[in-house]
PDB file of N, CA and C in Angstrom:
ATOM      1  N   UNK A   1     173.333 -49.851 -37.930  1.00  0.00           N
ATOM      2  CA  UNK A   1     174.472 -50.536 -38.490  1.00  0.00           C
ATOM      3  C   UNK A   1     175.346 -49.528 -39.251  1.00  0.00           C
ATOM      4  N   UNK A   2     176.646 -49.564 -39.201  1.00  0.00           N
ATOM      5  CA  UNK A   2     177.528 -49.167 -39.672  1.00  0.00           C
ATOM      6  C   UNK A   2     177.960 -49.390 -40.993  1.00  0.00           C
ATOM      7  N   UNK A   3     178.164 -49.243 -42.068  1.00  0.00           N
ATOM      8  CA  UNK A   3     178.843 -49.276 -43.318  1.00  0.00           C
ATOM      9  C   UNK A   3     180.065 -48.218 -43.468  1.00  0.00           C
ATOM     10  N   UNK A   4     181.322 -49.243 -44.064  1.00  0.00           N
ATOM     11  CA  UNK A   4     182.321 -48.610 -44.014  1.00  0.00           C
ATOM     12  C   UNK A   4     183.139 -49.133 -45.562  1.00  0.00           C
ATOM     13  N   UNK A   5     183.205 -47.371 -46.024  1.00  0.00           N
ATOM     14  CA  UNK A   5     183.686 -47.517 -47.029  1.00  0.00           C
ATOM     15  C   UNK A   5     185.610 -47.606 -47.446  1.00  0.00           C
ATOM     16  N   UNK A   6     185.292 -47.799 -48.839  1.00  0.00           N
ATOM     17  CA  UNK A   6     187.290 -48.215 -49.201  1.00  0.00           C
ATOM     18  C   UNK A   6     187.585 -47.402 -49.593  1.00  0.00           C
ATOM     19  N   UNK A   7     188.725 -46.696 -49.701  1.00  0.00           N
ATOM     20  CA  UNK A   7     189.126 -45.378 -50.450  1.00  0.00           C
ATOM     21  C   UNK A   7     190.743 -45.945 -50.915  1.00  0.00           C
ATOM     22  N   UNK A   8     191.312 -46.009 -51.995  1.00  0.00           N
ATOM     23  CA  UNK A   8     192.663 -46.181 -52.738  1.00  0.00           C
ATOM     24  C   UNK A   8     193.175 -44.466 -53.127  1.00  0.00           C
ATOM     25  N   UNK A   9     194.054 -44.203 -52.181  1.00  0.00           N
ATOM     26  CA  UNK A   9     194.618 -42.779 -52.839  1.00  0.00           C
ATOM     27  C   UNK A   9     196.341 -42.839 -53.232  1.00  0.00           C
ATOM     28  N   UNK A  10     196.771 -42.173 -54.369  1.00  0.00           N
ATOM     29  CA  UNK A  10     197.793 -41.713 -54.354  1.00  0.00           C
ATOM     30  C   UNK A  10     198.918 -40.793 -54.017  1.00  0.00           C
ATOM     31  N   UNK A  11     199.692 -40.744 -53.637  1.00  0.00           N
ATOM     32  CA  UNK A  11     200.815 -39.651 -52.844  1.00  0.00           C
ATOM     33  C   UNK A  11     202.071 -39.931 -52.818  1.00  0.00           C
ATOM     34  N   UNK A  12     202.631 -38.791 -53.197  1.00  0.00           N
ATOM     35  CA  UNK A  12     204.064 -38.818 -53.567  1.00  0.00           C
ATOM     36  C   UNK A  12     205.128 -39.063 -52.566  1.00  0.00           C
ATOM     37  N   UNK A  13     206.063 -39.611 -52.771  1.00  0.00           N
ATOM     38  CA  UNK A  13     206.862 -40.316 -51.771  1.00  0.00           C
ATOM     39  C   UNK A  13     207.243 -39.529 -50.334  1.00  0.00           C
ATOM     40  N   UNK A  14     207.573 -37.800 -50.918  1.00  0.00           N
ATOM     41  CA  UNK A  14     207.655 -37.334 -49.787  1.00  0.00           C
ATOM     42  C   UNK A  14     206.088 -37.172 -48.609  1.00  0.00           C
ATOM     43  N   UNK A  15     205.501 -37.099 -48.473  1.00  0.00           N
ATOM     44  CA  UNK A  15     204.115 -37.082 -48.236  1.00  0.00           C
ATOM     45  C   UNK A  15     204.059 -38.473 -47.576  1.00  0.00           C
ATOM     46  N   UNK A  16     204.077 -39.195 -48.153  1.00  0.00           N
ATOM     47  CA  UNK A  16     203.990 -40.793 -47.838  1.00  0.00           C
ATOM     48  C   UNK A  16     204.731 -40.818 -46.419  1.00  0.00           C
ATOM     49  N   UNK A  17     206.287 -40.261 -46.811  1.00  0.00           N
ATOM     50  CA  UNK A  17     207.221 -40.442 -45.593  1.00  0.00           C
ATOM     51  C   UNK A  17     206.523 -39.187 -44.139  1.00  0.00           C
ATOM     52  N   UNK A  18     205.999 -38.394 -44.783  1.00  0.00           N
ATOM     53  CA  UNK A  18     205.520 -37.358 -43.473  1.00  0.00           C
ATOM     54  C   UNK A  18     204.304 -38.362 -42.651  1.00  0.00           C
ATOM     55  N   UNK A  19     203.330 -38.806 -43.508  1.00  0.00           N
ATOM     56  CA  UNK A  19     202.534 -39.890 -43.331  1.00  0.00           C
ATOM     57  C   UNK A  19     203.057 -40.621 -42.189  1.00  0.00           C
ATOM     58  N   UNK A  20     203.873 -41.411 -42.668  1.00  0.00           N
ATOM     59  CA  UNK A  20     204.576 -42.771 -42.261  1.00  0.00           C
ATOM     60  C   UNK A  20     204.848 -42.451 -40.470  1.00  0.00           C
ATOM     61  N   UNK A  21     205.505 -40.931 -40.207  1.00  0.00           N
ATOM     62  CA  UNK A  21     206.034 -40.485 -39.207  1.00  0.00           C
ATOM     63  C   UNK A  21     205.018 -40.073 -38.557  1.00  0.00           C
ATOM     64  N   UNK A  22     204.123 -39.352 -39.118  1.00  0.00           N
ATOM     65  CA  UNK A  22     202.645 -38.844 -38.287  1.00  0.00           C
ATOM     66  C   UNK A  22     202.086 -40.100 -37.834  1.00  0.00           C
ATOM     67  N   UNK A  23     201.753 -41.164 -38.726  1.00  0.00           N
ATOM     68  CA  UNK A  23     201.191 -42.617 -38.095  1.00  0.00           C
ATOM     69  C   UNK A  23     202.004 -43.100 -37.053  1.00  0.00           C
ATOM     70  N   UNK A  24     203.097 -43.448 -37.144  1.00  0.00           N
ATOM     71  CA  UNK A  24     204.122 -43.221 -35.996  1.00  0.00           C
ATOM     72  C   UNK A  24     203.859 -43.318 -34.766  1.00  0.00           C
ATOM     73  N   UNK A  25     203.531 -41.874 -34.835  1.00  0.00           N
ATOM     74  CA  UNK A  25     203.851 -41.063 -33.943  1.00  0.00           C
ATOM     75  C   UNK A  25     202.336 -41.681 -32.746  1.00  0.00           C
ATOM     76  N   UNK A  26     201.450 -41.400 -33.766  1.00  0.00           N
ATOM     77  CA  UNK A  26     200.209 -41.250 -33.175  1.00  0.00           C
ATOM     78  C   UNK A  26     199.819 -42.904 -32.579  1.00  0.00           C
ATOM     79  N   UNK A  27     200.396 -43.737 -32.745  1.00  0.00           N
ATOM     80  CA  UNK A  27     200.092 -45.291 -32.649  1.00  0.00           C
ATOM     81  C   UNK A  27     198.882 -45.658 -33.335  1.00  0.00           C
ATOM     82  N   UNK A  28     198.239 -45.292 -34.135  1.00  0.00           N
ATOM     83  CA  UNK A  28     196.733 -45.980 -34.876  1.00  0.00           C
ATOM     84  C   UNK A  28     197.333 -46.237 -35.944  1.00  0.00           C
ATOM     85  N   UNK A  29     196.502 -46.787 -36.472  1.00  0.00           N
ATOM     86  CA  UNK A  29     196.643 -47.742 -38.234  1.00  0.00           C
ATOM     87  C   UNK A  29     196.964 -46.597 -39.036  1.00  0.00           C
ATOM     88  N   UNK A  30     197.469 -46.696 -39.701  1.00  0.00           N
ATOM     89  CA  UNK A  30     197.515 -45.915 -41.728  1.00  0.00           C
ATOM     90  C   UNK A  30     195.876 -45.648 -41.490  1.00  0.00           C
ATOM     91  N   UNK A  31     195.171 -45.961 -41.885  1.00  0.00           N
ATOM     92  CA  UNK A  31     193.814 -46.371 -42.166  1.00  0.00           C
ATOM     93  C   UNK A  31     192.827 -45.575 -41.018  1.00  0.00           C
ATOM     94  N   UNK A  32     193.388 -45.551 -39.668  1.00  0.00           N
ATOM     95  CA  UNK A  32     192.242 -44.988 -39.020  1.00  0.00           C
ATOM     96  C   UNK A  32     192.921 -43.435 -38.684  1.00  0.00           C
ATOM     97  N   UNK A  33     194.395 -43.302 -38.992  1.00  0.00           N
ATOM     98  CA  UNK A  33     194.831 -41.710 -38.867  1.00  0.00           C
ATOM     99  C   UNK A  33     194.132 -41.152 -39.517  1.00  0.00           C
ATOM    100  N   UNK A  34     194.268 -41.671 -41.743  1.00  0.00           N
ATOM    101  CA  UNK A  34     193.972 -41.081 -42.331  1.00  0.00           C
ATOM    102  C   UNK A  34     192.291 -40.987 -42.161  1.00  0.00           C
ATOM    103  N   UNK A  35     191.583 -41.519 -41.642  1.00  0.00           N
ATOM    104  CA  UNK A  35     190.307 -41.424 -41.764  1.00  0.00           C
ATOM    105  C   UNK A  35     189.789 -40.396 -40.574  1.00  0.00           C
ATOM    106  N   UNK A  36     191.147 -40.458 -39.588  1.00  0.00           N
ATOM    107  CA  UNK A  36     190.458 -39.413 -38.568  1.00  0.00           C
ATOM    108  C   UNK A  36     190.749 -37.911 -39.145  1.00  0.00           C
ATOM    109  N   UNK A  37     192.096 -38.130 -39.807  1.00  0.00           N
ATOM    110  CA  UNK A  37     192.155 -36.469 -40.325  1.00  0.00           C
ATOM    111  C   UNK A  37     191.352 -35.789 -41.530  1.00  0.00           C
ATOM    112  N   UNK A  38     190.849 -37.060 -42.436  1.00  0.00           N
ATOM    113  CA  UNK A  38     189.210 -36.504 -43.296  1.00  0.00           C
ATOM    114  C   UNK A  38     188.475 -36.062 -42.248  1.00  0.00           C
ATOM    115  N   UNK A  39     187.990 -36.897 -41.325  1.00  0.00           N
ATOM    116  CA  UNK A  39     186.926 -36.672 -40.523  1.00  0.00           C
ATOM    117  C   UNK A  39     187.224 -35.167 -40.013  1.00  0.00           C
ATOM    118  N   UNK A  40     188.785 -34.600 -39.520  1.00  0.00           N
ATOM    119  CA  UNK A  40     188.671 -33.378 -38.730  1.00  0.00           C
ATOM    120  C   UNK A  40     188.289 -32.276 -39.603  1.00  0.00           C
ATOM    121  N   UNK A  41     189.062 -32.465 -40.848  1.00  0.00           N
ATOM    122  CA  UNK A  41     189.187 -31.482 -41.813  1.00  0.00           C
ATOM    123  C   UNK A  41     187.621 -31.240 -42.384  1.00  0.00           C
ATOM    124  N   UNK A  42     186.937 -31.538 -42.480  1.00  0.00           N
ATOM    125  CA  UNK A  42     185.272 -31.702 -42.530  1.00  0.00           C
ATOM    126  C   UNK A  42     184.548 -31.357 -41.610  1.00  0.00           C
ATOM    127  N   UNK A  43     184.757 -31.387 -40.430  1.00  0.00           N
ATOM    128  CA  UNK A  43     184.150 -30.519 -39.258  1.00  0.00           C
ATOM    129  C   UNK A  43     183.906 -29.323 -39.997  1.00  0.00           C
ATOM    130  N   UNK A  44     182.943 -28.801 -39.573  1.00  0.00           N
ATOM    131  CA  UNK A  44     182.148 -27.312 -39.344  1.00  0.00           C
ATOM    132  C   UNK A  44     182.633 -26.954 -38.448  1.00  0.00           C
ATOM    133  N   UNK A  45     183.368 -27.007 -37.615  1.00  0.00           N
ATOM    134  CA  UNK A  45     183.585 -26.632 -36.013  1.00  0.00           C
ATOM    135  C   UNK A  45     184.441 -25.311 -35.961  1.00  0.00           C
ATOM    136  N   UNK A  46     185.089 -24.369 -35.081  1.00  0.00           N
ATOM    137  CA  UNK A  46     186.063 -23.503 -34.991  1.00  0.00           C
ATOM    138  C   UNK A  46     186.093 -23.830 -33.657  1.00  0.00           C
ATOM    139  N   UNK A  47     187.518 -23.373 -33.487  1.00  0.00           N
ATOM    140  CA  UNK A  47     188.227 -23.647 -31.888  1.00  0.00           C
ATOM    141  C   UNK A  47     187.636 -22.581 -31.228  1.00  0.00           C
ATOM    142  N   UNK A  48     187.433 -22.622 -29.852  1.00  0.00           N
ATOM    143  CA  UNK A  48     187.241 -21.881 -29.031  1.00  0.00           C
ATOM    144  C   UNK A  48     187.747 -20.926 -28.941  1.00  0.00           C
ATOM    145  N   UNK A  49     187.496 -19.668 -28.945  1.00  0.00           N
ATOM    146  CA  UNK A  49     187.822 -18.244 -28.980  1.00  0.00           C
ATOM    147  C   UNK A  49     188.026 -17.889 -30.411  1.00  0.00           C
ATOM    148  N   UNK A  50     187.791 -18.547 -31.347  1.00  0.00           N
ATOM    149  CA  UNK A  50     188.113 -18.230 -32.929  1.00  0.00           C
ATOM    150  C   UNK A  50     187.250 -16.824 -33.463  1.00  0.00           C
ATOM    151  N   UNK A  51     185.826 -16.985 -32.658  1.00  0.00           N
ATOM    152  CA  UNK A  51     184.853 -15.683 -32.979  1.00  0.00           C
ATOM    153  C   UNK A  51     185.270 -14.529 -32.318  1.00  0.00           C
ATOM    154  N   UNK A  52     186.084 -14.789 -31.332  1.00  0.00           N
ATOM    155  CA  UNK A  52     186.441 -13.656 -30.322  1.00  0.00           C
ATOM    156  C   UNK A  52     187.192 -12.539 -31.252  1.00  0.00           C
ATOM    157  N   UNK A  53     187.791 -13.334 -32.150  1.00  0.00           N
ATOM    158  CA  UNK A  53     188.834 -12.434 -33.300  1.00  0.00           C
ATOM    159  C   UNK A  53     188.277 -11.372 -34.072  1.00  0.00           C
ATOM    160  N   UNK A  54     186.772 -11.772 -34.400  1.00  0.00           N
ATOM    161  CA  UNK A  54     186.007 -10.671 -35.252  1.00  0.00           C
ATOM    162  C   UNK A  54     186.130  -9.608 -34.814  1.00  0.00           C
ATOM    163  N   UNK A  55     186.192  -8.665 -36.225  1.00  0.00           N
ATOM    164  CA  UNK A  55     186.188  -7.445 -35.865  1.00  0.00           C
ATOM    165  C   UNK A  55     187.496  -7.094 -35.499  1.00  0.00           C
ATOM    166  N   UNK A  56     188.643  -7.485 -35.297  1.00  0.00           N
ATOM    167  CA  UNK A  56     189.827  -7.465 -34.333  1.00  0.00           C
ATOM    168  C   UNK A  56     190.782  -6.940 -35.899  1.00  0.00           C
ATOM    169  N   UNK A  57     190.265  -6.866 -37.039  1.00  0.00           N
ATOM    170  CA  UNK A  57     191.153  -6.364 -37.833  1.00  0.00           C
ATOM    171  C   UNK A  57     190.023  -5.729 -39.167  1.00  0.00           C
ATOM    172  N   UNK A  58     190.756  -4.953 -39.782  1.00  0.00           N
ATOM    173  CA  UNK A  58     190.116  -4.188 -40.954  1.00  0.00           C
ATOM    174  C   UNK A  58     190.401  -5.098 -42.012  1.00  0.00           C
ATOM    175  N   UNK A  59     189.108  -4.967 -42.506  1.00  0.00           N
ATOM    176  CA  UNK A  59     188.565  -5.041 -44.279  1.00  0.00           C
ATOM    177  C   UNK A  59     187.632  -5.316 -44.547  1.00  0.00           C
ATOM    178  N   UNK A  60     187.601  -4.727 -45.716  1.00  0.00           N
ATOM    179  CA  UNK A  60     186.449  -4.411 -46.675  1.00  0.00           C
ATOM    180  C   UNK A  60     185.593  -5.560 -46.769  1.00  0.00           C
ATOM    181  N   UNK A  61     186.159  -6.655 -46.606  1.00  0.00           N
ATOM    182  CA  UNK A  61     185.254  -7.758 -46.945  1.00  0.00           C
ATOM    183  C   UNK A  61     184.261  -8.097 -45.756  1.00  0.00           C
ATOM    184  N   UNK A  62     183.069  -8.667 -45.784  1.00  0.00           N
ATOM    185  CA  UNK A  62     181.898  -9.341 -44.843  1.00  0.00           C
ATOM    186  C   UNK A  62     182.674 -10.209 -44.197  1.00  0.00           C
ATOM    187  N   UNK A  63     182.094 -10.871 -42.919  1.00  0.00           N
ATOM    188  CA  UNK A  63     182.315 -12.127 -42.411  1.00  0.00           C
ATOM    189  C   UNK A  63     182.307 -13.252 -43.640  1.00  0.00           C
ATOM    190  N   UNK A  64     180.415 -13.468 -44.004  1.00  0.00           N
ATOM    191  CA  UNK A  64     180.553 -14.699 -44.503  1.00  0.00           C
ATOM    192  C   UNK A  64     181.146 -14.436 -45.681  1.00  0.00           C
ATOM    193  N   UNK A  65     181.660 -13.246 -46.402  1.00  0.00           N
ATOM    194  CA  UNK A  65     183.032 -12.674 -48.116  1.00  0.00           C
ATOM    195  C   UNK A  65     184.403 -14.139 -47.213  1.00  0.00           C
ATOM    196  N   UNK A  66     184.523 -13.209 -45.510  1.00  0.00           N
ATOM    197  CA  UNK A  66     185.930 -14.181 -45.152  1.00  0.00           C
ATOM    198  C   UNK A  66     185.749 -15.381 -45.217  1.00  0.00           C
ATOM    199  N   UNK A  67     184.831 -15.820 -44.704  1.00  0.00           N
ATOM    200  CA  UNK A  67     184.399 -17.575 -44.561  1.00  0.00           C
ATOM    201  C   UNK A  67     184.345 -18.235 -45.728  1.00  0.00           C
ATOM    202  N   UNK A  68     184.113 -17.694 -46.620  1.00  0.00           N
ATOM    203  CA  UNK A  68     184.144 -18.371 -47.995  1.00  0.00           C
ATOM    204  C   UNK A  68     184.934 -18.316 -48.862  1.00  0.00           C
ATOM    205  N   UNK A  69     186.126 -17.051 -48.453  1.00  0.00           N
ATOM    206  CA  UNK A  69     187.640 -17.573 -49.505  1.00  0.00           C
ATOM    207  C   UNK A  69     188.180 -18.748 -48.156  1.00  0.00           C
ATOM    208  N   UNK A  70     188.188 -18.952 -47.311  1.00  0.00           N
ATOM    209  CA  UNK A  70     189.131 -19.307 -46.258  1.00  0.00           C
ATOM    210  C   UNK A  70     188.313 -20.852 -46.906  1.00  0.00           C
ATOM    211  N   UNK A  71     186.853 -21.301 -47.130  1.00  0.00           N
ATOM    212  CA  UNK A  71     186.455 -22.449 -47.660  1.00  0.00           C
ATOM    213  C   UNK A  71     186.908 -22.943 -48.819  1.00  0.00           C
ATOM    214  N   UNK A  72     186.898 -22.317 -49.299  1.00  0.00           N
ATOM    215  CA  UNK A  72     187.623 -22.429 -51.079  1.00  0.00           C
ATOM    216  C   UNK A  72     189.022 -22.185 -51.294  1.00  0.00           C
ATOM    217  N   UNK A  73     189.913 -22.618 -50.180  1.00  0.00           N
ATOM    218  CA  UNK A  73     191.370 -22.698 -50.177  1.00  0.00           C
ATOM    219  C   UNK A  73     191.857 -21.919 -50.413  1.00  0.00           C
ATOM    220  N   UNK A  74     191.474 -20.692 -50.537  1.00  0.00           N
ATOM    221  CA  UNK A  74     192.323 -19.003 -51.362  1.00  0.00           C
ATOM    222  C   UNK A  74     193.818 -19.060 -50.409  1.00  0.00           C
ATOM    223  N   UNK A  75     194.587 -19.144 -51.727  1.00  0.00           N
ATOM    224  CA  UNK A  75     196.230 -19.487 -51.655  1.00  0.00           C
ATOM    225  C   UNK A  75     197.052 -18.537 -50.082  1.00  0.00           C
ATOM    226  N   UNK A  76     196.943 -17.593 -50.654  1.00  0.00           N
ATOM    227  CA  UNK A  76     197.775 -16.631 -49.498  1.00  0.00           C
ATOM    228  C   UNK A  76     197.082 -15.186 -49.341  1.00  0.00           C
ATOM    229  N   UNK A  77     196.819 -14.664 -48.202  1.00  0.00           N
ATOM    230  CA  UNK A  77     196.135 -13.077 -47.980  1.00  0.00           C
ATOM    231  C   UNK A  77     197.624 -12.364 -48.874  1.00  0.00           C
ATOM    232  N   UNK A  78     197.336 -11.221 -49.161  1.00  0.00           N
ATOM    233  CA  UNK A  78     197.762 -10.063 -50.166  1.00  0.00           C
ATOM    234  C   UNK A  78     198.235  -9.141 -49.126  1.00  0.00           C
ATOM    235  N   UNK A  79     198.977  -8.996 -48.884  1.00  0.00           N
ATOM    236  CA  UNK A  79     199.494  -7.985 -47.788  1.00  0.00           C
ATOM    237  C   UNK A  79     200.584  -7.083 -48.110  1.00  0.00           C
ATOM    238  N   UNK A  80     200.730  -6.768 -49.483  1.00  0.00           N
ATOM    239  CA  UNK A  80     201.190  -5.734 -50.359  1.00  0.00           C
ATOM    240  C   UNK A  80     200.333  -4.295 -49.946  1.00  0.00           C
ATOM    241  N   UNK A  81     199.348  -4.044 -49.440  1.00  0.00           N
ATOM    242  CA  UNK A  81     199.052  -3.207 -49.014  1.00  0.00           C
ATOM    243  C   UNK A  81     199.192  -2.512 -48.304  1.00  0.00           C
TER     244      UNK A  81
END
């Protein structure tokens, strides 16, 4: 059996209206967009050929150093260098 939970969120009007157009667009409910795009954004998954990239550029940092600012939202790479 299935259990399905309620979620009440807030968002600012512009957001709302990008919303409004993405639901739109896509023909599903408010309700099952937003629940499919939690659901994607929560995947563990990477697209196909995403590993192919390793190695394909320099720095200092490890794989799992990259995997874990890229998890923890780190704003913008530094490319002042």
């Amino acid at each position: 059996m299935i259990t399905i939970s309620q979620l009440a969120i807030y968002i600012d009007d512009q957001l709302a209206q990008k919303l409004d157009k993405a639901v739109k667009a896509s023909g599903k409910s408010k309700s099952n967009w937003v629940a499919g795009a939690i659901k994607r954004s929560l995947q563990d998954q990477w697209p196909d050929g995403f590993f192919d990239l390793a190695g394909s550029w320099e720095d200092d940092l490890r794989p799992d150093e990259v995997m874990s600012r890229i998890r923890t939202g780190m704003d913008k790479p530094d490319y002042s260098h």
